[in-house]
Structure formats: C-alpha cells, structure tokens
PDB file of N, CA and C in Angstrom:
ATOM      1  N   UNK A   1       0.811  -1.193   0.000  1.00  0.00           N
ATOM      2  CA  UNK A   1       0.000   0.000   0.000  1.00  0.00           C
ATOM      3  C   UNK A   1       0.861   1.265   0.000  1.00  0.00           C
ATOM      4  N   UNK A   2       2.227   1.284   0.419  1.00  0.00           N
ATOM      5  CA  UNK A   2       3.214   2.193   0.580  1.00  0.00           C
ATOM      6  C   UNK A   2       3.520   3.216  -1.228  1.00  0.00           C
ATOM      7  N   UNK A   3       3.050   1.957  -2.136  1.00  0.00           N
ATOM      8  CA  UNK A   3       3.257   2.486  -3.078  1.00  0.00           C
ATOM      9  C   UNK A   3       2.460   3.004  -3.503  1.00  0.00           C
ATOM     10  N   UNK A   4       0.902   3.403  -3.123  1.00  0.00           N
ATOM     11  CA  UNK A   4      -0.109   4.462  -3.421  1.00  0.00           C
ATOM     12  C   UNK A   4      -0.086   5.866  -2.699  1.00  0.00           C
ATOM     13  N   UNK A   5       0.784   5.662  -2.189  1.00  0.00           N
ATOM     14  CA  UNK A   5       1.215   7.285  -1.470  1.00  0.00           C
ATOM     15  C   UNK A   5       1.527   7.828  -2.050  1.00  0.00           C
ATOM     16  N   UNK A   6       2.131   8.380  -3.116  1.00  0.00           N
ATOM     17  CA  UNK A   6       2.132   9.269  -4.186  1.00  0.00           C
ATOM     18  C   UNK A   6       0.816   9.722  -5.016  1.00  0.00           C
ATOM     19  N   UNK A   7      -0.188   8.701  -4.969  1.00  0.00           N
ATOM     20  CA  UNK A   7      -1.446   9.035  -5.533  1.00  0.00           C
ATOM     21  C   UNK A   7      -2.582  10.028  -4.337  1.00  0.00           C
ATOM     22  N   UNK A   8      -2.231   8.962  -3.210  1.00  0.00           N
ATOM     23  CA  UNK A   8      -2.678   9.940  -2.214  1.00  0.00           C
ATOM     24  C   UNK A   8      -2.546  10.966  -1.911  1.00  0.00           C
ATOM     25  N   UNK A   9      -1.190  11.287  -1.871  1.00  0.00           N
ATOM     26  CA  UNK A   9      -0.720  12.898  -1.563  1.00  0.00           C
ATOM     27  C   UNK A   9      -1.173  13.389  -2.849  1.00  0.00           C
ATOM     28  N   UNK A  10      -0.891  13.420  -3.913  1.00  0.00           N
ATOM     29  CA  UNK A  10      -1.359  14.288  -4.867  1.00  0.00           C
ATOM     30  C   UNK A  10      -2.872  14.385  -5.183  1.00  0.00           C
ATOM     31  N   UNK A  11      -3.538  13.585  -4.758  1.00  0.00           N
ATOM     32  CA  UNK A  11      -5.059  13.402  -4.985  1.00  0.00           C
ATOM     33  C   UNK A  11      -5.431  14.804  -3.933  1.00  0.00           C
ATOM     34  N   UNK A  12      -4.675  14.712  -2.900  1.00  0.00           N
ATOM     35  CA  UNK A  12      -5.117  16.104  -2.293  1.00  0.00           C
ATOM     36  C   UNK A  12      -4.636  17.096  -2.480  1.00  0.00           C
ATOM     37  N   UNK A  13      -3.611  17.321  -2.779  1.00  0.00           N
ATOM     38  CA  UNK A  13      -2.264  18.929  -3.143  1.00  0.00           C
ATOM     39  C   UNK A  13      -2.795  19.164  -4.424  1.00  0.00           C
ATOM     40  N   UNK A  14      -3.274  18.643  -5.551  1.00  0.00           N
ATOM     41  CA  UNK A  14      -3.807  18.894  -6.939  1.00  0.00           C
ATOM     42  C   UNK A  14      -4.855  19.710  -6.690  1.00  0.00           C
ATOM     43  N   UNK A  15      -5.663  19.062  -5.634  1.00  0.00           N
ATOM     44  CA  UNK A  15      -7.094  20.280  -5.736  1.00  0.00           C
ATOM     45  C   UNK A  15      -6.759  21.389  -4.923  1.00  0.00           C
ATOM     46  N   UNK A  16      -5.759  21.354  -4.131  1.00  0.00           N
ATOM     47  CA  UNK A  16      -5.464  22.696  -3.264  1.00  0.00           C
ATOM     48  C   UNK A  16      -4.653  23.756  -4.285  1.00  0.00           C
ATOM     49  N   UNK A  17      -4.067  22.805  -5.030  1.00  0.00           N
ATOM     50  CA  UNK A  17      -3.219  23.839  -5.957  1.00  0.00           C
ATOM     51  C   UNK A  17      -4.253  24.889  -7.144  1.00  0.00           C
ATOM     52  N   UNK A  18      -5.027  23.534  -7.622  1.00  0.00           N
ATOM     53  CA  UNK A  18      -6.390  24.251  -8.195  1.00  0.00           C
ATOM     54  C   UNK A  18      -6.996  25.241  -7.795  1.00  0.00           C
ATOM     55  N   UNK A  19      -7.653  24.883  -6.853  1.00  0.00           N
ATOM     56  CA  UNK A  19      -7.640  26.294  -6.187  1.00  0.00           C
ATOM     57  C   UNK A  19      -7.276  27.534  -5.717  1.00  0.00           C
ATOM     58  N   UNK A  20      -5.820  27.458  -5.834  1.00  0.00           N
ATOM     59  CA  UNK A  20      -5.096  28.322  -5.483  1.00  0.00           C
ATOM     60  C   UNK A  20      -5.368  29.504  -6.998  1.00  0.00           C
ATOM     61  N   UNK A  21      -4.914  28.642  -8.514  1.00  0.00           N
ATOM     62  CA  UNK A  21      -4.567  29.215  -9.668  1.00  0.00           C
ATOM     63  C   UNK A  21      -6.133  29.895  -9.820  1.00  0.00           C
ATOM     64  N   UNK A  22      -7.073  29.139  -9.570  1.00  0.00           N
ATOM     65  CA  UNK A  22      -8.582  29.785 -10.179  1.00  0.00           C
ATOM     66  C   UNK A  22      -8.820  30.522  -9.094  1.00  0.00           C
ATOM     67  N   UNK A  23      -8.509  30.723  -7.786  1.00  0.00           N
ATOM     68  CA  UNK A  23      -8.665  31.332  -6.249  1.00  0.00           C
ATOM     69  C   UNK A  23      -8.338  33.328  -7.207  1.00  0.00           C
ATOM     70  N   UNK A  24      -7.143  32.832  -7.599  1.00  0.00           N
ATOM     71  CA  UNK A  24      -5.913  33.835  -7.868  1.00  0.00           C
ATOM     72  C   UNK A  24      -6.516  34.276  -9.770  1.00  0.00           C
ATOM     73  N   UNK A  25      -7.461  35.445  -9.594  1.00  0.00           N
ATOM     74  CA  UNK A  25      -8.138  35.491 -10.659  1.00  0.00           C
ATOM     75  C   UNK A  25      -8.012  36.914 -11.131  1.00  0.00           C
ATOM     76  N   UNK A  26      -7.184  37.828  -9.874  1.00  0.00           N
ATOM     77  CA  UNK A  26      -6.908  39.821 -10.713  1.00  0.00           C
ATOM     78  C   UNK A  26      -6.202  39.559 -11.418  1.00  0.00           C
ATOM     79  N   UNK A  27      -5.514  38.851 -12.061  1.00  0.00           N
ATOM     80  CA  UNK A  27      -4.678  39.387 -13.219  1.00  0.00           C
ATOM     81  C   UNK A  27      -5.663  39.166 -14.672  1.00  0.00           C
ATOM     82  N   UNK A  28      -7.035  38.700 -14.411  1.00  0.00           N
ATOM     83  CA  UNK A  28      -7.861  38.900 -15.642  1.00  0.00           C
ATOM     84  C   UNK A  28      -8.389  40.474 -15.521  1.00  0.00           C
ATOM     85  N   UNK A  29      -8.597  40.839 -14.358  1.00  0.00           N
ATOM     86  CA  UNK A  29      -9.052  42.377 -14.370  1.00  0.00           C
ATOM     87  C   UNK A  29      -8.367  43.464 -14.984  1.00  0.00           C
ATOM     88  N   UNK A  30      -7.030  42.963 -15.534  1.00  0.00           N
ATOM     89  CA  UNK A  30      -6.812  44.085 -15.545  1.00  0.00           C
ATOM     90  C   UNK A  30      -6.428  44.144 -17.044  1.00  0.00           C
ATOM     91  N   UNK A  31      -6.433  45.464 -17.676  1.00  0.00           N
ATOM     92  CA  UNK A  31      -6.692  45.349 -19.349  1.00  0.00           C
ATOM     93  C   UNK A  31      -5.483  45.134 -19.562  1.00  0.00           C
ATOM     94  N   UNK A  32      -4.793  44.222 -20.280  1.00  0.00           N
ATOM     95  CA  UNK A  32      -3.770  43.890 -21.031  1.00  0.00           C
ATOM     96  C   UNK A  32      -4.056  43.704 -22.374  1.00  0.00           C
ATOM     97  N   UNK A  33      -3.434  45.009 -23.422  1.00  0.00           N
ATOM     98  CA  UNK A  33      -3.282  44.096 -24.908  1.00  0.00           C
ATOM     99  C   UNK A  33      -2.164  44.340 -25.473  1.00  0.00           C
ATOM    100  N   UNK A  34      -1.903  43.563 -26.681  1.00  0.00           N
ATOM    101  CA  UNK A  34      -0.786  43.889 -27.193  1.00  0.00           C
ATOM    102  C   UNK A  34      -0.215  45.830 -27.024  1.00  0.00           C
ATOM    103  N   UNK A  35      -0.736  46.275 -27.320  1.00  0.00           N
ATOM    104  CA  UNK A  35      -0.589  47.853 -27.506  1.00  0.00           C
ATOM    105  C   UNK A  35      -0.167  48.438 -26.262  1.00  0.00           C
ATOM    106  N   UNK A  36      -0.288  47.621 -25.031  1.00  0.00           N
ATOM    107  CA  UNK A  36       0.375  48.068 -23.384  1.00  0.00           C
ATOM    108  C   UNK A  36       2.538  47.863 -23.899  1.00  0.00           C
ATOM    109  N   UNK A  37       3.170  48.374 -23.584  1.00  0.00           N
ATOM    110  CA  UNK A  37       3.869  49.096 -23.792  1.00  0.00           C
ATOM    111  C   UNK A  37       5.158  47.645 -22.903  1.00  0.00           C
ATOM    112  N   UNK A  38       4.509  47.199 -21.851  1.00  0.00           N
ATOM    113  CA  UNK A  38       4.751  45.943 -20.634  1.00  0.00           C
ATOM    114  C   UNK A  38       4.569  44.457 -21.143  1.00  0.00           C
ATOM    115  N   UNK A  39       3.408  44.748 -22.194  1.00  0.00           N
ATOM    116  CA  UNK A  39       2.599  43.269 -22.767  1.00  0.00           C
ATOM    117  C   UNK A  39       3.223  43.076 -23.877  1.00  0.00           C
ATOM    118  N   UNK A  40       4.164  41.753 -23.667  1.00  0.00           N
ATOM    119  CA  UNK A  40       4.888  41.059 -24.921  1.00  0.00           C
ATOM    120  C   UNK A  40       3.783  39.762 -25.394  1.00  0.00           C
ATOM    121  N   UNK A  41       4.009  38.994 -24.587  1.00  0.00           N
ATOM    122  CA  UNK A  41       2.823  38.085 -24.985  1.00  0.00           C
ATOM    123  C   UNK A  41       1.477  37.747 -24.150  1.00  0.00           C
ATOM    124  N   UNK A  42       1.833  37.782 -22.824  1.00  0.00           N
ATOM    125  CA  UNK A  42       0.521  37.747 -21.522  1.00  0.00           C
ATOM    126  C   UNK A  42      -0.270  38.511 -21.839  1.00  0.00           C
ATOM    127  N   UNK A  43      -0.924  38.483 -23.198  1.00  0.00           N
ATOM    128  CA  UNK A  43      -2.212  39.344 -23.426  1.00  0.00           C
ATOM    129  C   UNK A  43      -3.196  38.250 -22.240  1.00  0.00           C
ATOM    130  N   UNK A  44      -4.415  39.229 -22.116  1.00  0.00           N
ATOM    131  CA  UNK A  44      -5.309  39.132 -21.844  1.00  0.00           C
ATOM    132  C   UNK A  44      -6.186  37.887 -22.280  1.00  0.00           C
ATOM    133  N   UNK A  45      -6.282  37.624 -23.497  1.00  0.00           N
ATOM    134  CA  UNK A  45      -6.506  36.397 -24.073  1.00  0.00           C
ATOM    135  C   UNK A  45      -6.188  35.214 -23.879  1.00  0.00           C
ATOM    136  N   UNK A  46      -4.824  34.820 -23.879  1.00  0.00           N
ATOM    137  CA  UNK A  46      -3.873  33.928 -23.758  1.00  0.00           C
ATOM    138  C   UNK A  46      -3.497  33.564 -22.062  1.00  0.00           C
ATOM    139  N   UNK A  47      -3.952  34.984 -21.403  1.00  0.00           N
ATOM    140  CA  UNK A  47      -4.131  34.342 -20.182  1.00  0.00           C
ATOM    141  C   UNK A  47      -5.260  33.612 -19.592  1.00  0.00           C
ATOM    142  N   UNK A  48      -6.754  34.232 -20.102  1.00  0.00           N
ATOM    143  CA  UNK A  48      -7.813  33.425 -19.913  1.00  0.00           C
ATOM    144  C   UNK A  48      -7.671  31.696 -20.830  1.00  0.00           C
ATOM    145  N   UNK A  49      -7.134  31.662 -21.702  1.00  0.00           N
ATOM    146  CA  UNK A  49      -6.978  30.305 -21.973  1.00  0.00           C
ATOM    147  C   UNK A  49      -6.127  29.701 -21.665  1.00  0.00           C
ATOM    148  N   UNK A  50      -4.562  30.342 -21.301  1.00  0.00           N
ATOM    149  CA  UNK A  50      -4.203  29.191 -20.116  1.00  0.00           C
ATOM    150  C   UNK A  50      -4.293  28.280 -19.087  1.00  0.00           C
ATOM    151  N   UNK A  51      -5.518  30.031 -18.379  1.00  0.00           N
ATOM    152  CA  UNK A  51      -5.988  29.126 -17.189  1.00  0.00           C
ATOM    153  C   UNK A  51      -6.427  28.149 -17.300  1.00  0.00           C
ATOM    154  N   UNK A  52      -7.519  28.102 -17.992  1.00  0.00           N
ATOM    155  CA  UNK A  52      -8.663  27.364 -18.542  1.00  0.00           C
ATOM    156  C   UNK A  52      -7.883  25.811 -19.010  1.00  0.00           C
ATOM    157  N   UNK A  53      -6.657  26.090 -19.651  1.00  0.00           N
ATOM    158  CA  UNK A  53      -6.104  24.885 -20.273  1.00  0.00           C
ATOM    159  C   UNK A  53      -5.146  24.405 -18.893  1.00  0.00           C
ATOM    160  N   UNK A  54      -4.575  24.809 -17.951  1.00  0.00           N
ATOM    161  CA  UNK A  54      -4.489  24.633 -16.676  1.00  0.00           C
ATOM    162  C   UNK A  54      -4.932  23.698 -15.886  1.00  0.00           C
ATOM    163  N   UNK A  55      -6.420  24.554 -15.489  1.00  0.00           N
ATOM    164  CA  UNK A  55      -7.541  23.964 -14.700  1.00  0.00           C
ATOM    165  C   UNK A  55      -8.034  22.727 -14.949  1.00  0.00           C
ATOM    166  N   UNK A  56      -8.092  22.577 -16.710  1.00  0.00           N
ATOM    167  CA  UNK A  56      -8.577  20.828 -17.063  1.00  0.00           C
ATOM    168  C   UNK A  56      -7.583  20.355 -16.749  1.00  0.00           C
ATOM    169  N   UNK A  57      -5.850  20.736 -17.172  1.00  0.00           N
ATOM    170  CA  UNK A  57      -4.975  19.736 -17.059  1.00  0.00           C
ATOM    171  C   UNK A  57      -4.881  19.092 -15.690  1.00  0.00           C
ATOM    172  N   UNK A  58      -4.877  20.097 -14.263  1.00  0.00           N
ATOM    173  CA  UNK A  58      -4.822  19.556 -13.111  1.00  0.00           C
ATOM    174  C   UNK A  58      -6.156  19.085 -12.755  1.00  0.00           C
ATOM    175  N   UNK A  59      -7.276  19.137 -13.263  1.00  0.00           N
ATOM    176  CA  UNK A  59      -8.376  18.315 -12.946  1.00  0.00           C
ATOM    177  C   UNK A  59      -8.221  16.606 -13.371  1.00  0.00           C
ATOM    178  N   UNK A  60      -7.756  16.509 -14.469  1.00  0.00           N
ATOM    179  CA  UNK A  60      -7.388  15.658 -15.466  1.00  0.00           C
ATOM    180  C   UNK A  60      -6.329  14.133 -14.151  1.00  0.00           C
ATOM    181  N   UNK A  61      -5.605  15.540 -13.901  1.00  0.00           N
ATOM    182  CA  UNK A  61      -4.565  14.655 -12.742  1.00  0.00           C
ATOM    183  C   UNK A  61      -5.008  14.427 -11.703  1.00  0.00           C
ATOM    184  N   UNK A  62      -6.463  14.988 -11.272  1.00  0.00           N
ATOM    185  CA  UNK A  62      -7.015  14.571  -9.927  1.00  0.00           C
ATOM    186  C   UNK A  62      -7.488  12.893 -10.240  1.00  0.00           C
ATOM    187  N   UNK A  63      -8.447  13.862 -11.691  1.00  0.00           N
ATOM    188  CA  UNK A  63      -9.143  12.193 -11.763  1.00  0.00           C
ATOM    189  C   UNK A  63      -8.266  10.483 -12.012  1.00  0.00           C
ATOM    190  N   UNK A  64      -7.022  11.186 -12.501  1.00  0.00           N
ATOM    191  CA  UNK A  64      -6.002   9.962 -12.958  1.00  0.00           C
ATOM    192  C   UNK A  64      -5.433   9.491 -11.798  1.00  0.00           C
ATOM    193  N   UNK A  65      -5.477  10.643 -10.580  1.00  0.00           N
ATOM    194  CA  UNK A  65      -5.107   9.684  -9.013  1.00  0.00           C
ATOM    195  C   UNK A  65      -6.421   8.955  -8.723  1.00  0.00           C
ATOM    196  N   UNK A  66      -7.461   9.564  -8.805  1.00  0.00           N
ATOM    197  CA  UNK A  66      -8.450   8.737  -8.363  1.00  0.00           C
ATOM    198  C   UNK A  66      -9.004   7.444  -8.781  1.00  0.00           C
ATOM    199  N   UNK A  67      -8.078   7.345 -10.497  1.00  0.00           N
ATOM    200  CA  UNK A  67      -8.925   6.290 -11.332  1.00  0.00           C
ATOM    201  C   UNK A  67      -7.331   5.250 -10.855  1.00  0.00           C
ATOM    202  N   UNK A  68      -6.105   5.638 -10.340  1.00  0.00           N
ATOM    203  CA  UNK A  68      -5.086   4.454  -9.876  1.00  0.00           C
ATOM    204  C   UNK A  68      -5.419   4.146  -8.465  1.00  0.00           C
ATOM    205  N   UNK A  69      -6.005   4.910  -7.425  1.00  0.00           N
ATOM    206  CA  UNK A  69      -6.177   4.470  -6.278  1.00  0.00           C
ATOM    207  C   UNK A  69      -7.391   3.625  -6.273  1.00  0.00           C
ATOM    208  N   UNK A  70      -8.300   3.752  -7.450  1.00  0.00           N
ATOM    209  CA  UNK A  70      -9.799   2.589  -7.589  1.00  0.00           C
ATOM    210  C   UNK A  70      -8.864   1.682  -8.074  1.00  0.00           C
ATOM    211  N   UNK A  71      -7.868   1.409  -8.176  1.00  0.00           N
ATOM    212  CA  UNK A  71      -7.422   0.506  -9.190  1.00  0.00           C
ATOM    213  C   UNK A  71      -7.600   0.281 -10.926  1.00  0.00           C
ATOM    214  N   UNK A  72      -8.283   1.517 -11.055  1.00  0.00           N
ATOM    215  CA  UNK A  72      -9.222   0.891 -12.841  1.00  0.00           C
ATOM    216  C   UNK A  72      -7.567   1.326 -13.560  1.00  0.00           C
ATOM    217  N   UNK A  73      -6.285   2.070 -13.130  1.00  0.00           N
ATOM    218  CA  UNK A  73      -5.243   2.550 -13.747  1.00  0.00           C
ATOM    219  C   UNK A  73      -4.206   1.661 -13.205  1.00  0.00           C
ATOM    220  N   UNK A  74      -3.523   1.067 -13.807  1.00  0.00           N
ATOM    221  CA  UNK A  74      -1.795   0.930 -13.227  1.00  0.00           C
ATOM    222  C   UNK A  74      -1.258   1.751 -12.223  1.00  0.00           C
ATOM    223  N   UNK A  75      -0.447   1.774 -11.517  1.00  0.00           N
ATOM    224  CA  UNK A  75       0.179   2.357 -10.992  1.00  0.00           C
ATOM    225  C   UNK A  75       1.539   2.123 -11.598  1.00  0.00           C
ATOM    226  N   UNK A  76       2.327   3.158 -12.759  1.00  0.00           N
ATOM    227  CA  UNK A  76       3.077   2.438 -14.070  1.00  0.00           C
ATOM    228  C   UNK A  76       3.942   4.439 -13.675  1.00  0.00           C
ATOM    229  N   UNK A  77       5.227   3.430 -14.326  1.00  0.00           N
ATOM    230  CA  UNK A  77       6.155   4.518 -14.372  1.00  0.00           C
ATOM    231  C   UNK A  77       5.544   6.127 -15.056  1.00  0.00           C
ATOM    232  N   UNK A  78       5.328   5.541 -16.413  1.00  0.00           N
ATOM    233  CA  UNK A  78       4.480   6.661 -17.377  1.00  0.00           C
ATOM    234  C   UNK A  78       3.222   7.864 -16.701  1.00  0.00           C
ATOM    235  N   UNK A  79       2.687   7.136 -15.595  1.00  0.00           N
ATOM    236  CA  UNK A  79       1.377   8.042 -15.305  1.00  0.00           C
ATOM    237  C   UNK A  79       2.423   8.339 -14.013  1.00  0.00           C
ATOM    238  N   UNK A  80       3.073   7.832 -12.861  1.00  0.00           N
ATOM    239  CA  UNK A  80       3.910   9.289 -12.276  1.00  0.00           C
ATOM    240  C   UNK A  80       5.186   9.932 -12.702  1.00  0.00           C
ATOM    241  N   UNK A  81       4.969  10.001 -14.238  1.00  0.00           N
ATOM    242  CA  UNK A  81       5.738  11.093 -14.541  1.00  0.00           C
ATOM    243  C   UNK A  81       4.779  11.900 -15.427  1.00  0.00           C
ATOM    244  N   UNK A  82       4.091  12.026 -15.646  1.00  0.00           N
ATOM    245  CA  UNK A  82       2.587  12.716 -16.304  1.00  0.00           C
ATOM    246  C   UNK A  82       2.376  13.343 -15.001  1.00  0.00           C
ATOM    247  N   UNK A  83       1.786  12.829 -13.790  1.00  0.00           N
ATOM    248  CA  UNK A  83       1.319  13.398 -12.485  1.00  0.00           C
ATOM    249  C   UNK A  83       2.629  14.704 -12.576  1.00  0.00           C
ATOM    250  N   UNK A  84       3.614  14.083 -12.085  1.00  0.00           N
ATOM    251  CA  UNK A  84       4.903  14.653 -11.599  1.00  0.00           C
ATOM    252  C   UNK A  84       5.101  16.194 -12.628  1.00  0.00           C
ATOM    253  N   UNK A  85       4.786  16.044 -14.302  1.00  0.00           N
ATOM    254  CA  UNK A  85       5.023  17.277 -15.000  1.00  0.00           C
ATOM    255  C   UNK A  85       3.660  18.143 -14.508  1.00  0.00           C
ATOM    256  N   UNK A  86       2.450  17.462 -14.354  1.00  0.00           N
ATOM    257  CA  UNK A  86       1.396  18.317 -13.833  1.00  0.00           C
ATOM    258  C   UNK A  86       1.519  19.099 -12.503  1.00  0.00           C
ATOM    259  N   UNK A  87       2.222  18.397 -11.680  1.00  0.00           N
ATOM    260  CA  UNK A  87       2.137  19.198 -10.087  1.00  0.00           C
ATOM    261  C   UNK A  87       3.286  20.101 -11.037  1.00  0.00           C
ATOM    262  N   UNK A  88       4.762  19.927 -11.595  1.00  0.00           N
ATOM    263  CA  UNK A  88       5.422  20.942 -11.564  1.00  0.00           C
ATOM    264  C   UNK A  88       4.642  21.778 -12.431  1.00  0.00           C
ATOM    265  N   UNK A  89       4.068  21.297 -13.397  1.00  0.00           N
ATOM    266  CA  UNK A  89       3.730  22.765 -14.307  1.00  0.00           C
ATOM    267  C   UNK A  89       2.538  23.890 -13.500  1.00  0.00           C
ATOM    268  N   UNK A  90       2.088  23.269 -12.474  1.00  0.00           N
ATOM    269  CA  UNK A  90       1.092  24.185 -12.067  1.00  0.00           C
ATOM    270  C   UNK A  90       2.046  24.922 -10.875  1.00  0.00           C
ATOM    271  N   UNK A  91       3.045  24.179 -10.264  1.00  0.00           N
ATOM    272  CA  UNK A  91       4.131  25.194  -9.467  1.00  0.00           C
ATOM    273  C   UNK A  91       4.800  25.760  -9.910  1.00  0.00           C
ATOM    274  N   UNK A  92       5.241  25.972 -11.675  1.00  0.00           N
ATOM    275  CA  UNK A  92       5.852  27.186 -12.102  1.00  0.00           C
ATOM    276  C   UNK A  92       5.072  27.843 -12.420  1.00  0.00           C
ATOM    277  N   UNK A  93       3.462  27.632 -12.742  1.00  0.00           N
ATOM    278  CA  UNK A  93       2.553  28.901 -13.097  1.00  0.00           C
ATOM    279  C   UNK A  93       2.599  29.840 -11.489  1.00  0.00           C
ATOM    280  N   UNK A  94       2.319  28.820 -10.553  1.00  0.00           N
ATOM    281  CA  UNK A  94       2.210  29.723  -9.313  1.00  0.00           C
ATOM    282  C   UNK A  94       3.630  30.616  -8.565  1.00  0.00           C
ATOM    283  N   UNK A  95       4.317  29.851  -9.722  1.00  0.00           N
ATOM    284  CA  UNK A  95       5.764  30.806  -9.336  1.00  0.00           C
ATOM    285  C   UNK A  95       6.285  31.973  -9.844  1.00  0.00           C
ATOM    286  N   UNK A  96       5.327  31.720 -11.221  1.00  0.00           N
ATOM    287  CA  UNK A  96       5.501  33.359 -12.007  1.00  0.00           C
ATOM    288  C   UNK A  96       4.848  33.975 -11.790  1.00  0.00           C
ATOM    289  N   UNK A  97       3.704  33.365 -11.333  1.00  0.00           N
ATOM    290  CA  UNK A  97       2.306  34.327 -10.705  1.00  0.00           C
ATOM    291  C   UNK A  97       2.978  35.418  -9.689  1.00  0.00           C
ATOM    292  N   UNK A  98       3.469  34.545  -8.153  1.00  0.00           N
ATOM    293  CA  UNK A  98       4.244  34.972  -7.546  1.00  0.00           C
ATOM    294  C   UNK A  98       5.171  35.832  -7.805  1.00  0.00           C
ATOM    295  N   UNK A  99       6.416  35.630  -8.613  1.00  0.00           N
ATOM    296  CA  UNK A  99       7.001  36.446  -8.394  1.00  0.00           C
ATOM    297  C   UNK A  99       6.885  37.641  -9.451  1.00  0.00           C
ATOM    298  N   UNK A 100       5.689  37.525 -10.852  1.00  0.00           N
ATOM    299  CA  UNK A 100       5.406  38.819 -11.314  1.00  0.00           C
ATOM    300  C   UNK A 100       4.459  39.721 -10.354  1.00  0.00           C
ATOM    301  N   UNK A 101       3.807  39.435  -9.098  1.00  0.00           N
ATOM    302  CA  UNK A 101       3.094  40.311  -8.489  1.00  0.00           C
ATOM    303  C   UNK A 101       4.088  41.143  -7.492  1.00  0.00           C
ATOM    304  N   UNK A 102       5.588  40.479  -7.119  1.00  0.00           N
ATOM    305  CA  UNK A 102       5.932  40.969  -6.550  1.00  0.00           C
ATOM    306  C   UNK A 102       6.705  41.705  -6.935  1.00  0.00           C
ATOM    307  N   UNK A 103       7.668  41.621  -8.535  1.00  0.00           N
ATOM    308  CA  UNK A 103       7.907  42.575  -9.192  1.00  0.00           C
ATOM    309  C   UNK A 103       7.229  43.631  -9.444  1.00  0.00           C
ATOM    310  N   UNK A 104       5.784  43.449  -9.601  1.00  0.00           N
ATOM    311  CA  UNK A 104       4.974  44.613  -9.751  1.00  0.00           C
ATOM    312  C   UNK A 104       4.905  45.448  -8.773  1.00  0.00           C
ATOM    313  N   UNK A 105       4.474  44.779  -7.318  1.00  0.00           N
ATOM    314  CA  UNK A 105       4.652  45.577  -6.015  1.00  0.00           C
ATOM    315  C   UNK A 105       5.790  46.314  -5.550  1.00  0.00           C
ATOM    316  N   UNK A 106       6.589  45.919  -6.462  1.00  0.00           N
ATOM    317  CA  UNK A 106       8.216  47.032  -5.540  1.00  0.00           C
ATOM    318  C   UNK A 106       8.675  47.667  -6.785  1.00  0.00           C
ATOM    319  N   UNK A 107       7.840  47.306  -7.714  1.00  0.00           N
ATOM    320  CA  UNK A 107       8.349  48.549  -8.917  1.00  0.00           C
ATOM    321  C   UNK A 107       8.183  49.958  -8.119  1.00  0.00           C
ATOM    322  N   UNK A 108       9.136  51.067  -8.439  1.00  0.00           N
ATOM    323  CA  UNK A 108       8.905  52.176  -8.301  1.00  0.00           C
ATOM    324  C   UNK A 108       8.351  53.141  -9.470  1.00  0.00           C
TER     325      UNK A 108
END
C-alpha cells in the first residue's frame, strides 16, 4: 500500500493547488493588450486560456489519481511522470504568478 502514497498525496495537493490558480483570478481584471507598452505576450486572451487549459490539465490529474487508487489505472512509471510534469507545471505557473506580483509591487 506504501506504493499508493504518491497518488494519495497528490489526490489532495492537486485540488489545493487548483484552487489556489482559479482562487488567484486579478490578473484577468486588468486590461492587457498587445498595444500596453509591458505586454509582450501575456495578453489578456492567452491568459484566460491558459488558465482554462491549466484547470482541465490539473483536474485531469485529480481524476487519474483517483482512477489508480480505484485501481481501474496501473500504478506504471508513465502516469507518475505525467502526475509529476502536472504538479510541476502548475508550481511554475504559481511561481511566475508569484514572483510577477511581486515585481509589480516594488516597482517604483
């Protein structure tokens, strides 16, 4: 059973992280378009469909812990390294998130 602990822990940190990215929703408020002077590519656009392409991907990884801990999945090299790029890719979104708000905050 030692070896479903990786499904376990992530079956719960996936939806906390989820929440965190859709929690974390001003940077749609605010007008970004190409023509902002700051905006290379983080238009406004491209950020609402990230999220969006985001949110399924780490939903995607909830349900793929839930469908190896029913057993209906392997527990196979291939799906925790799929899990493994999903938790990181949603901790570098929350890391640029992070640290572009805080660049923004100590801009003078």
């Amino acid at each position: 059973m030692a070896e479903l602990d990786f499904y376990t822990t992530l079956a719960q940190v996936l939806p906390v992280l989820l929440l965190t990215i859709v929690w974390d929703r001003d940077y749609l408020d605010e007008p970004r378009t190409r023509n902002d002077a700051d905006v290379v590519f983080w238009t406004r656009n491209i950020v609402r469909w990230y999220s969006v392409a985001l949110s399924t991907i780490l939903i995607l990884g909830i349900a793929i812990c839930l469908l190896v801990l029913a057993r209906v999945l392997p527990d196979a090299d291939w799906v925790r390294g799929g899990l493994t790029g999903v938790t990181a890719l949603a901790l570098l979104t929350l890391s640029v998130r992070i640290g572009a708000r805080v660049v923004q905050a100590t801009t003078t």
